[in-house]
C-alpha atoms as a PDB file:
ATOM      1  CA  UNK A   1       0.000   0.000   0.000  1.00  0.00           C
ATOM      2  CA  UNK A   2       1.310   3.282  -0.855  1.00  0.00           C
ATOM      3  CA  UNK A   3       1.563   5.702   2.408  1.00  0.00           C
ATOM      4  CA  UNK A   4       0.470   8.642   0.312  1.00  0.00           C
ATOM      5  CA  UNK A   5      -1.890   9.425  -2.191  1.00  0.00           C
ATOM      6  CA  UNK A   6      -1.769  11.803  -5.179  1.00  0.00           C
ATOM      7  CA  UNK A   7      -4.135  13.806  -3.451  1.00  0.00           C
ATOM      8  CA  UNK A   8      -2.346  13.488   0.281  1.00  0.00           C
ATOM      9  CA  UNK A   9       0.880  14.735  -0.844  1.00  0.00           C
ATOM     10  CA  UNK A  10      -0.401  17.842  -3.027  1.00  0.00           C
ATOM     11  CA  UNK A  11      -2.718  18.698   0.870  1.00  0.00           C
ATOM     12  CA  UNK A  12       0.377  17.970   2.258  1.00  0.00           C
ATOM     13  CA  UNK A  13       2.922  20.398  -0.292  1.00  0.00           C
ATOM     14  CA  UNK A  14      -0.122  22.867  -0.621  1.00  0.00           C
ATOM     15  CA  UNK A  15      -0.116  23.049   3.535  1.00  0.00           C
ATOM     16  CA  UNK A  16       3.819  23.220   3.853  1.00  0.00           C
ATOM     17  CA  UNK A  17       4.123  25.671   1.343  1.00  0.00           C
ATOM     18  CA  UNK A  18       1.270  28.053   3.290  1.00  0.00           C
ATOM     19  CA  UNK A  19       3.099  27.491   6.427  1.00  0.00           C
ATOM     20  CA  UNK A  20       6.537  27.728   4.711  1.00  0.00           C
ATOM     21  CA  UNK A  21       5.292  31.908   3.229  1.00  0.00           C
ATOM     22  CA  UNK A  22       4.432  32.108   6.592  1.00  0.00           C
ATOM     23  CA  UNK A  23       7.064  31.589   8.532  1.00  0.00           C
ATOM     24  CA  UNK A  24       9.211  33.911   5.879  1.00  0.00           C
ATOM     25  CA  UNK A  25       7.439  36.685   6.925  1.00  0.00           C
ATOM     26  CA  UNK A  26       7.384  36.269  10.307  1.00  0.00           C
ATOM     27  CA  UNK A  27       3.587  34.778  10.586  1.00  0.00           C
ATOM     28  CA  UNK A  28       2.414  32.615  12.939  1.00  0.00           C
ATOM     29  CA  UNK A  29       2.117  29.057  11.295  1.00  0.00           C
ATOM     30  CA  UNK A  30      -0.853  27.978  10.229  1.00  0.00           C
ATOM     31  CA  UNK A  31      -2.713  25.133  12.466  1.00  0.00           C
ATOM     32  CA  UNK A  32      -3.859  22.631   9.939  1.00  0.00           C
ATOM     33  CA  UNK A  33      -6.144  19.511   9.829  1.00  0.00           C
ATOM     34  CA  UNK A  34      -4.033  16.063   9.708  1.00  0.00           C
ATOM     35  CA  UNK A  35      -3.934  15.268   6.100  1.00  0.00           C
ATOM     36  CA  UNK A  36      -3.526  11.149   6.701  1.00  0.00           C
ATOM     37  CA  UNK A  37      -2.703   8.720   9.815  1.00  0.00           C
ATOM     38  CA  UNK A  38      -0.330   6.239   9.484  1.00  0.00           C
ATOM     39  CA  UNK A  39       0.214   3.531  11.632  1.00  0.00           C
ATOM     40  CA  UNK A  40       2.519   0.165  12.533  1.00  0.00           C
ATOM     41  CA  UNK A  41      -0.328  -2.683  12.844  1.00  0.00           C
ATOM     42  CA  UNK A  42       2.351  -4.260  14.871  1.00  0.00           C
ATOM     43  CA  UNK A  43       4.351  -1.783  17.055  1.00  0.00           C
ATOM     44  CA  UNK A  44       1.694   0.378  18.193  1.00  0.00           C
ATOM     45  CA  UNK A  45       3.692   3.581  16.185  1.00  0.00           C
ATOM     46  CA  UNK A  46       1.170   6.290  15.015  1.00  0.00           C
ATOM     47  CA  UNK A  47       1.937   9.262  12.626  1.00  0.00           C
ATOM     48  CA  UNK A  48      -0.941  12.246  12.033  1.00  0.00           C
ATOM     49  CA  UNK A  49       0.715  13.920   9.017  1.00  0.00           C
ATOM     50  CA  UNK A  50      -0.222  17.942   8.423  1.00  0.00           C
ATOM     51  CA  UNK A  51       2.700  19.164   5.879  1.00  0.00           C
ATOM     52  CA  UNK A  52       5.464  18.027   3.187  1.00  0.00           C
ATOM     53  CA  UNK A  53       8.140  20.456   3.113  1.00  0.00           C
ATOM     54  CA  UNK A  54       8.023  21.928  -0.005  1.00  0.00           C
ATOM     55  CA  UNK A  55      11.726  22.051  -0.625  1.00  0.00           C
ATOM     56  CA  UNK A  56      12.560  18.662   0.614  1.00  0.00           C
ATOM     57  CA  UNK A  57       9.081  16.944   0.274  1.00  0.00           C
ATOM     58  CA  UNK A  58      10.338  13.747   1.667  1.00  0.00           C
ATOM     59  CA  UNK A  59      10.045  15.227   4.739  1.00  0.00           C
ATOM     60  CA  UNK A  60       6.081  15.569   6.818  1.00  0.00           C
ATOM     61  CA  UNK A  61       5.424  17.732   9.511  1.00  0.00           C
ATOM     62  CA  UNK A  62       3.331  15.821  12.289  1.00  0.00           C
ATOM     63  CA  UNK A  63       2.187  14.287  15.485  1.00  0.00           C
ATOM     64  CA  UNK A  64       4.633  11.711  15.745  1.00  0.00           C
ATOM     65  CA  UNK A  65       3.722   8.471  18.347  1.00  0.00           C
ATOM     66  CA  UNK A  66       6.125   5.803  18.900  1.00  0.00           C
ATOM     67  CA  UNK A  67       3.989   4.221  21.651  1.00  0.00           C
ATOM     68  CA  UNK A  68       6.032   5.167  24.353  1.00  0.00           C
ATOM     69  CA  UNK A  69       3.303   7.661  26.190  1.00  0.00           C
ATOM     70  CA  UNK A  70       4.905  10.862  24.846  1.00  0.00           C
ATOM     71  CA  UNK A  71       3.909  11.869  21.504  1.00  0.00           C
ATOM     72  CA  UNK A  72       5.663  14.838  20.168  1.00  0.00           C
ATOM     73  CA  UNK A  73       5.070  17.470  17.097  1.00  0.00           C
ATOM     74  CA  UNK A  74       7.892  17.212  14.692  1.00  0.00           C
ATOM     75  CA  UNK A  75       9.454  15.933  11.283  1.00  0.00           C
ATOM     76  CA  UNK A  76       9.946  12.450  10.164  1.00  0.00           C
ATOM     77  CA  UNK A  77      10.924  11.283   6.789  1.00  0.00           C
ATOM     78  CA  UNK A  78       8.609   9.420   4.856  1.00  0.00           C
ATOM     79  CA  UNK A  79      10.806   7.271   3.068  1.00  0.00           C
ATOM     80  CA  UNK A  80      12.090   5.994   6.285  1.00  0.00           C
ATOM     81  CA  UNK A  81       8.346   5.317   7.338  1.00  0.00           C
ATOM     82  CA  UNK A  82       8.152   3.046   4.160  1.00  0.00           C
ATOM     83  CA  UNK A  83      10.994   1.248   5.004  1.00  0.00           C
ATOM     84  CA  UNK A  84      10.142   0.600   8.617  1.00  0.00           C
ATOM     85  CA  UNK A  85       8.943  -2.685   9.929  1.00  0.00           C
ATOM     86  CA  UNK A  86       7.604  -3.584  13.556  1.00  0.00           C
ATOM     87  CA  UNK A  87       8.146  -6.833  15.289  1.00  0.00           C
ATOM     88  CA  UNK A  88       6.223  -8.836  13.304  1.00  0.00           C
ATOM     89  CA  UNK A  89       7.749  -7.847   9.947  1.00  0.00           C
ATOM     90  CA  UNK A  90       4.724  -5.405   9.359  1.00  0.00           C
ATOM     91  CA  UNK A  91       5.022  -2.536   6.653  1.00  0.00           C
ATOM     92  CA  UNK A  92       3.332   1.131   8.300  1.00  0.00           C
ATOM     93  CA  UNK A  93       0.093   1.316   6.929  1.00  0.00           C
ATOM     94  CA  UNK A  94      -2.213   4.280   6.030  1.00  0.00           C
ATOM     95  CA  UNK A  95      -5.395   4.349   7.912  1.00  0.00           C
ATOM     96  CA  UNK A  96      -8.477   4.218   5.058  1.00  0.00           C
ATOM     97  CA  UNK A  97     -11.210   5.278   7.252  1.00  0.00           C
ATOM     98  CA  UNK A  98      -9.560   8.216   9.356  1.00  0.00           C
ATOM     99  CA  UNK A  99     -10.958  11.681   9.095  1.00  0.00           C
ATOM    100  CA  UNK A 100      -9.751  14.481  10.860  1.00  0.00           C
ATOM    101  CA  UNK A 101     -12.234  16.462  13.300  1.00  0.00           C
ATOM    102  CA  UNK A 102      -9.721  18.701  14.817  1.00  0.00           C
ATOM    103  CA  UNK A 103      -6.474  20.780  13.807  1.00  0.00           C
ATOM    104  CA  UNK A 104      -3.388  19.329  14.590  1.00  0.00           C
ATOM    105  CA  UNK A 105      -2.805  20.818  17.565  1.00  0.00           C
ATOM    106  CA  UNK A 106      -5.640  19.854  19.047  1.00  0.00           C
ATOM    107  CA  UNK A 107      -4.300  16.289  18.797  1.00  0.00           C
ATOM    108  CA  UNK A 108      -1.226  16.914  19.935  1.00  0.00           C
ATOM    109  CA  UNK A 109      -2.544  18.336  23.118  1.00  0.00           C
ATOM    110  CA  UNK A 110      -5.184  15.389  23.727  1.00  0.00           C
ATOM    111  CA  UNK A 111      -2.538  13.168  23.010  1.00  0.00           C
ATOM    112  CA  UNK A 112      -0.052  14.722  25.560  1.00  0.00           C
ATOM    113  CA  UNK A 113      -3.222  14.138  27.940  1.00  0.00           C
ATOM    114  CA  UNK A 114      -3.815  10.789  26.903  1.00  0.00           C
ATOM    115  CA  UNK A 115      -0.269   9.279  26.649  1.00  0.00           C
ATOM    116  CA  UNK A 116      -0.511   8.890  23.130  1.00  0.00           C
ATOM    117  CA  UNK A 117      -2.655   9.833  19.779  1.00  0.00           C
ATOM    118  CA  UNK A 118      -6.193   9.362  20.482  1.00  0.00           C
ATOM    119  CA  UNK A 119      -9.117   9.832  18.332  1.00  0.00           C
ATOM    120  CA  UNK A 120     -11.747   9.641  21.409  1.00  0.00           C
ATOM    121  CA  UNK A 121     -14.106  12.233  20.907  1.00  0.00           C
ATOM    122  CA  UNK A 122     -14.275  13.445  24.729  1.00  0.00           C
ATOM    123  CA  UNK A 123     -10.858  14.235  24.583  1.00  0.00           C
ATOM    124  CA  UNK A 124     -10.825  15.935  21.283  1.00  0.00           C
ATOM    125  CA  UNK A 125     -13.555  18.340  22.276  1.00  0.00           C
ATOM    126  CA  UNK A 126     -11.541  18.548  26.157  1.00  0.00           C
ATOM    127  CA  UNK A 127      -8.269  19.577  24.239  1.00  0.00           C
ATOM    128  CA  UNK A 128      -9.979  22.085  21.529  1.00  0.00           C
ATOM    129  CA  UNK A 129     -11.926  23.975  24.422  1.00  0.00           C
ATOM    130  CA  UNK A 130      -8.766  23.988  26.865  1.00  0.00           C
ATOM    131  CA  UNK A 131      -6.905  25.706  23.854  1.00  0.00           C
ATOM    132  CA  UNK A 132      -9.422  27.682  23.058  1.00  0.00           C
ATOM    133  CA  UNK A 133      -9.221  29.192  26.425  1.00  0.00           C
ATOM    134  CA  UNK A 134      -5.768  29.803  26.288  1.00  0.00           C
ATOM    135  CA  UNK A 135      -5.540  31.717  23.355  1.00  0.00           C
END
Protein backbone atom coordinates (compact mmCIF):
# COMPACT_ATOMS: atom_id res chain seq x y z
CA UNK A 1 0.00 0.00 0.00
CA UNK A 2 1.31 3.28 -0.86
CA UNK A 3 1.56 5.70 2.41
CA UNK A 4 0.47 8.64 0.31
CA UNK A 5 -1.89 9.42 -2.19
CA UNK A 6 -1.77 11.80 -5.18
CA UNK A 7 -4.14 13.81 -3.45
CA UNK A 8 -2.35 13.49 0.28
CA UNK A 9 0.88 14.73 -0.84
CA UNK A 10 -0.40 17.84 -3.03
CA UNK A 11 -2.72 18.70 0.87
CA UNK A 12 0.38 17.97 2.26
CA UNK A 13 2.92 20.40 -0.29
CA UNK A 14 -0.12 22.87 -0.62
CA UNK A 15 -0.12 23.05 3.53
CA UNK A 16 3.82 23.22 3.85
CA UNK A 17 4.12 25.67 1.34
CA UNK A 18 1.27 28.05 3.29
CA UNK A 19 3.10 27.49 6.43
CA UNK A 20 6.54 27.73 4.71
CA UNK A 21 5.29 31.91 3.23
CA UNK A 22 4.43 32.11 6.59
CA UNK A 23 7.06 31.59 8.53
CA UNK A 24 9.21 33.91 5.88
CA UNK A 25 7.44 36.69 6.92
CA UNK A 26 7.38 36.27 10.31
CA UNK A 27 3.59 34.78 10.59
CA UNK A 28 2.41 32.62 12.94
CA UNK A 29 2.12 29.06 11.30
CA UNK A 30 -0.85 27.98 10.23
CA UNK A 31 -2.71 25.13 12.47
CA UNK A 32 -3.86 22.63 9.94
CA UNK A 33 -6.14 19.51 9.83
CA UNK A 34 -4.03 16.06 9.71
CA UNK A 35 -3.93 15.27 6.10
CA UNK A 36 -3.53 11.15 6.70
CA UNK A 37 -2.70 8.72 9.82
CA UNK A 38 -0.33 6.24 9.48
CA UNK A 39 0.21 3.53 11.63
CA UNK A 40 2.52 0.17 12.53
CA UNK A 41 -0.33 -2.68 12.84
CA UNK A 42 2.35 -4.26 14.87
CA UNK A 43 4.35 -1.78 17.05
CA UNK A 44 1.69 0.38 18.19
CA UNK A 45 3.69 3.58 16.19
CA UNK A 46 1.17 6.29 15.01
CA UNK A 47 1.94 9.26 12.63
CA UNK A 48 -0.94 12.25 12.03
CA UNK A 49 0.71 13.92 9.02
CA UNK A 50 -0.22 17.94 8.42
CA UNK A 51 2.70 19.16 5.88
CA UNK A 52 5.46 18.03 3.19
CA UNK A 53 8.14 20.46 3.11
CA UNK A 54 8.02 21.93 -0.01
CA UNK A 55 11.73 22.05 -0.63
CA UNK A 56 12.56 18.66 0.61
CA UNK A 57 9.08 16.94 0.27
CA UNK A 58 10.34 13.75 1.67
CA UNK A 59 10.04 15.23 4.74
CA UNK A 60 6.08 15.57 6.82
CA UNK A 61 5.42 17.73 9.51
CA UNK A 62 3.33 15.82 12.29
CA UNK A 63 2.19 14.29 15.48
CA UNK A 64 4.63 11.71 15.74
CA UNK A 65 3.72 8.47 18.35
CA UNK A 66 6.12 5.80 18.90
CA UNK A 67 3.99 4.22 21.65
CA UNK A 68 6.03 5.17 24.35
CA UNK A 69 3.30 7.66 26.19
CA UNK A 70 4.91 10.86 24.85
CA UNK A 71 3.91 11.87 21.50
CA UNK A 72 5.66 14.84 20.17
CA UNK A 73 5.07 17.47 17.10
CA UNK A 74 7.89 17.21 14.69
CA UNK A 75 9.45 15.93 11.28
CA UNK A 76 9.95 12.45 10.16
CA UNK A 77 10.92 11.28 6.79
CA UNK A 78 8.61 9.42 4.86
CA UNK A 79 10.81 7.27 3.07
CA UNK A 80 12.09 5.99 6.29
CA UNK A 81 8.35 5.32 7.34
CA UNK A 82 8.15 3.05 4.16
CA UNK A 83 10.99 1.25 5.00
CA UNK A 84 10.14 0.60 8.62
CA UNK A 85 8.94 -2.68 9.93
CA UNK A 86 7.60 -3.58 13.56
CA UNK A 87 8.15 -6.83 15.29
CA UNK A 88 6.22 -8.84 13.30
CA UNK A 89 7.75 -7.85 9.95
CA UNK A 90 4.72 -5.41 9.36
CA UNK A 91 5.02 -2.54 6.65
CA UNK A 92 3.33 1.13 8.30
CA UNK A 93 0.09 1.32 6.93
CA UNK A 94 -2.21 4.28 6.03
CA UNK A 95 -5.40 4.35 7.91
CA UNK A 96 -8.48 4.22 5.06
CA UNK A 97 -11.21 5.28 7.25
CA UNK A 98 -9.56 8.22 9.36
CA UNK A 99 -10.96 11.68 9.09
CA UNK A 100 -9.75 14.48 10.86
CA UNK A 101 -12.23 16.46 13.30
CA UNK A 102 -9.72 18.70 14.82
CA UNK A 103 -6.47 20.78 13.81
CA UNK A 104 -3.39 19.33 14.59
CA UNK A 105 -2.80 20.82 17.56
CA UNK A 106 -5.64 19.85 19.05
CA UNK A 107 -4.30 16.29 18.80
CA UNK A 108 -1.23 16.91 19.93
CA UNK A 109 -2.54 18.34 23.12
CA UNK A 110 -5.18 15.39 23.73
CA UNK A 111 -2.54 13.17 23.01
CA UNK A 112 -0.05 14.72 25.56
CA UNK A 113 -3.22 14.14 27.94
CA UNK A 114 -3.82 10.79 26.90
CA UNK A 115 -0.27 9.28 26.65
CA UNK A 116 -0.51 8.89 23.13
CA UNK A 117 -2.65 9.83 19.78
CA UNK A 118 -6.19 9.36 20.48
CA UNK A 119 -9.12 9.83 18.33
CA UNK A 120 -11.75 9.64 21.41
CA UNK A 121 -14.11 12.23 20.91
CA UNK A 122 -14.27 13.45 24.73
CA UNK A 123 -10.86 14.23 24.58
CA UNK A 124 -10.82 15.94 21.28
CA UNK A 125 -13.55 18.34 22.28
CA UNK A 126 -11.54 18.55 26.16
CA UNK A 127 -8.27 19.58 24.24
CA UNK A 128 -9.98 22.09 21.53
CA UNK A 129 -11.93 23.97 24.42
CA UNK A 130 -8.77 23.99 26.86
CA UNK A 131 -6.91 25.71 23.85
CA UNK A 132 -9.42 27.68 23.06
CA UNK A 133 -9.22 29.19 26.43
CA UNK A 134 -5.77 29.80 26.29
CA UNK A 135 -5.54 31.72 23.35
Amino acid sequence: MKLLTQQHRDQLLRNGAVNAARSENGETEADFLPVVKLFTPDANCTWLLSELDPTEPDIAFGLCDLGMGCAELGSVRISELAALRGALGLPVERDLHFSPTHTIAVYASAAWNAGGITENPQALAKAASERSAAI
